[in-house]
Protein backbone atom coordinates (compact mmCIF):
# COMPACT_ATOMS: atom_id res chain seq x y z
CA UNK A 1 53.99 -0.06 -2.32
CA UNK A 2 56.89 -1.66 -4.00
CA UNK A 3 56.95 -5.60 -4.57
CA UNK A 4 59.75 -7.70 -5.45
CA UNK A 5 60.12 -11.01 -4.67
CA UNK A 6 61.88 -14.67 -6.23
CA UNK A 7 59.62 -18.08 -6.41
CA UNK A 8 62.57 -19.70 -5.94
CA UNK A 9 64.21 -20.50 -2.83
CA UNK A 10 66.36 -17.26 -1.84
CA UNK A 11 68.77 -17.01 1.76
CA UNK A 12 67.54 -14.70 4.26
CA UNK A 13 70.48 -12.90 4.26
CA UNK A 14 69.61 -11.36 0.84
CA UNK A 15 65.92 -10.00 2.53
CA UNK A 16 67.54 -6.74 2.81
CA UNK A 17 68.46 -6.59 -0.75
CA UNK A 18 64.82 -7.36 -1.64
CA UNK A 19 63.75 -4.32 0.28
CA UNK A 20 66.29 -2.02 -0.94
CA UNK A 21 64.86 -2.97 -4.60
CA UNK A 22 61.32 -2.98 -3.68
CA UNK A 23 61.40 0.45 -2.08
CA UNK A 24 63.55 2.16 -5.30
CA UNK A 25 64.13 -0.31 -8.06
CA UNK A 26 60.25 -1.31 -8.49
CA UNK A 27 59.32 -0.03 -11.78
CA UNK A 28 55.47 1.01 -11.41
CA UNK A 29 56.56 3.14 -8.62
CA UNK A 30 58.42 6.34 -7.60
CA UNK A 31 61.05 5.77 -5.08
CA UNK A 32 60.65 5.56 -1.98
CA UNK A 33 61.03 9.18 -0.23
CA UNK A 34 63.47 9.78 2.93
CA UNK A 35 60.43 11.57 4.52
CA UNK A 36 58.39 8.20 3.80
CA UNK A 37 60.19 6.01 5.68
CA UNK A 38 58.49 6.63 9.11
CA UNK A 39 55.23 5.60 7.95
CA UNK A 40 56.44 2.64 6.00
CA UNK A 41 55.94 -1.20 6.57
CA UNK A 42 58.52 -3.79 5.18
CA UNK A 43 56.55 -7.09 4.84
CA UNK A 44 58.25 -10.37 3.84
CA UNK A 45 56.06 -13.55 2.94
CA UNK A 46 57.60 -16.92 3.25
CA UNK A 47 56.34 -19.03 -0.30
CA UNK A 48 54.85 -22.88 0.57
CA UNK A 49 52.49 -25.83 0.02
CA UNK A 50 52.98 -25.54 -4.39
CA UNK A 51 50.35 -27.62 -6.29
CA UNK A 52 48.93 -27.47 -9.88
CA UNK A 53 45.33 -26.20 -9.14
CA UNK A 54 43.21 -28.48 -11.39
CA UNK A 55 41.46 -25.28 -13.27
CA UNK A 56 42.11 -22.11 -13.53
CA UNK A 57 39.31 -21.01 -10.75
CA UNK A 58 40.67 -23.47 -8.66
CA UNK A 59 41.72 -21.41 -5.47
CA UNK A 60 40.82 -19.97 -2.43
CA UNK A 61 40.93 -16.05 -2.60
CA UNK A 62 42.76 -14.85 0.41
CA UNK A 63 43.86 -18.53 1.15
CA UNK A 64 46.27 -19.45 -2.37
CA UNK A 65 48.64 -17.38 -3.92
CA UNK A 66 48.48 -17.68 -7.46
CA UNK A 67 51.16 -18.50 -10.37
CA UNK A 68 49.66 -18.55 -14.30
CA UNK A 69 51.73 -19.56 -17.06
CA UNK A 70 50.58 -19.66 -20.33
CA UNK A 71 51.83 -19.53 -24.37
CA UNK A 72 50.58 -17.03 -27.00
CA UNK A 73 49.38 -18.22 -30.08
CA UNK A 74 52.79 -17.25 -31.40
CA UNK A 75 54.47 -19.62 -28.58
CA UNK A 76 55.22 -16.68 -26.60
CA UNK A 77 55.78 -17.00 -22.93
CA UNK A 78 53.90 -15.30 -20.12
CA UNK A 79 53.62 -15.94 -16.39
CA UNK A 80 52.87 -13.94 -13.40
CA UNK A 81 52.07 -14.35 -9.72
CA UNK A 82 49.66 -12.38 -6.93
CA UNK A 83 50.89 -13.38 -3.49
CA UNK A 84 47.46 -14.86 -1.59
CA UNK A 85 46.40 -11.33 -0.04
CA UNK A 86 46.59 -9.19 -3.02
CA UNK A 87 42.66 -10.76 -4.36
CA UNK A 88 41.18 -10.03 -1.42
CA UNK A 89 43.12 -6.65 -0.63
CA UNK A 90 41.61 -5.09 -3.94
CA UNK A 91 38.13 -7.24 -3.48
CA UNK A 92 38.75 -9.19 -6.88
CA UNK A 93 37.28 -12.12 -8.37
CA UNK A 94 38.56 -15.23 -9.65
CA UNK A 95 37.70 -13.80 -12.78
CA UNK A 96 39.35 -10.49 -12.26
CA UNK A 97 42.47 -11.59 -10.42
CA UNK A 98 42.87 -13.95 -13.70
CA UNK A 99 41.99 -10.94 -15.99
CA UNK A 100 44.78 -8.42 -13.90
CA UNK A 101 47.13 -11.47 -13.92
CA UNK A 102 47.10 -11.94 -17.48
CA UNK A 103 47.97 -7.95 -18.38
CA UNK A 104 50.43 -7.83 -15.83
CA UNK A 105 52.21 -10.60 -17.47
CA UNK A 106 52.60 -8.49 -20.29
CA UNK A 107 49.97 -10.45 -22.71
CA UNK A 108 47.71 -8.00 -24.77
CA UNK A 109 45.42 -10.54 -25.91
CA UNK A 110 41.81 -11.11 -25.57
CA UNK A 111 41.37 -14.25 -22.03
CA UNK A 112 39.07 -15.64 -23.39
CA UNK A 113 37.97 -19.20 -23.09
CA UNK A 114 40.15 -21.09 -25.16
CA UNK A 115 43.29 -19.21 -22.75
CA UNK A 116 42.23 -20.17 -19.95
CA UNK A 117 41.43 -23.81 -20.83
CA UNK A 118 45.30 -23.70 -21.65
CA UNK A 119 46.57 -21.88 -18.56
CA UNK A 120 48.68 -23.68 -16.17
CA UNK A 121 47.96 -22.23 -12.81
CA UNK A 122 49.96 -23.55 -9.76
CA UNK A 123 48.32 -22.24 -6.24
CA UNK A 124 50.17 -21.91 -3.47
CA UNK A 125 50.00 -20.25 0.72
CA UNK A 126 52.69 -17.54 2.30
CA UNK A 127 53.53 -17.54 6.08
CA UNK A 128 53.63 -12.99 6.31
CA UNK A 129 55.79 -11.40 8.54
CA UNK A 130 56.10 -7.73 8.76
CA UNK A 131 58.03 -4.70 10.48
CA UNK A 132 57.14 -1.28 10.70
CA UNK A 133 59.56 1.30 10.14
CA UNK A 134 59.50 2.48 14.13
CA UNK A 135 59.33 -1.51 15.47
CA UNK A 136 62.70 -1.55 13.08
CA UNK A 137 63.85 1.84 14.64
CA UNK A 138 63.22 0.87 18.28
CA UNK A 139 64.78 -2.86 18.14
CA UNK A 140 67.68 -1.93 16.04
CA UNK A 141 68.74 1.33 15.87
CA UNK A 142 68.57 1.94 19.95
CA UNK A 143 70.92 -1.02 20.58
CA UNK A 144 73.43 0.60 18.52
């Protein structure tokens, strides 16, 4: 339930600090419980193939990951990403993967037309890989 994650290029020796912060550091979640750990799956998703999608529709849901970037009418920043499973997870639309995208950012505004003529949006793909807690458990923690 937690995600936290780098666009840029990060050493596999620091995935374990990624899950430590996704499971208690994630902000729109409690911490992850002791009791929750047997039911839990730690998934890691390997960024690749970057391009600037030509519109803002421009992208295959369940295929691309997304990045938007955008400026407020004040020059303000915003950006913000969906990895390529989390449209088709919650059965979203261009439209409302855009829409969710551009609140999560942080941008209060109105997307309308005249935003997303102006949003940058780069698509990309993720290679997935993923443990459960009792695969972990049973490779690991027997060998010890």
């Amino acid at each position: 339930r937690g995600c936290i994650g780098s666009l840029r290029a990060v050493p596999m020796s620091r995935a374990g600090e990624y899950a430590v912060m996704a499971a208690v550091k994630d902000q729109r979640f409690s911490p992850i419980r002791l009791d929750e750990l047997p039911g839990l799956t730690c998934s890691v998703s390997i960024l690749h193939d970057y391009e600037t999608a030509p519109s803002a529709t421009d992208w295959v849901i369940g295929e691309h990951g997304i990045i938007i970037n955008f400026r407020s009418d004040r020059g303000d920043r915003y950006n913000a990403t969906y990895l390529p499973e989390v449209a088709l997870e919650h059965e979203m639309t261009h439209q409302s993967a855009l829409q969710s995208l551009v609140k999560k950012a942080g941008y209060r505004g109105a997307m309308d037309a005249k935003l997303l003529s102006q949003m940058e949006v780069t698509r990309y793909k993720s290679t997935k890989a993923k443990l459960t807690y009792t695969e972990y458990f049973q490779k690991y923690r027997t060998a010890a």
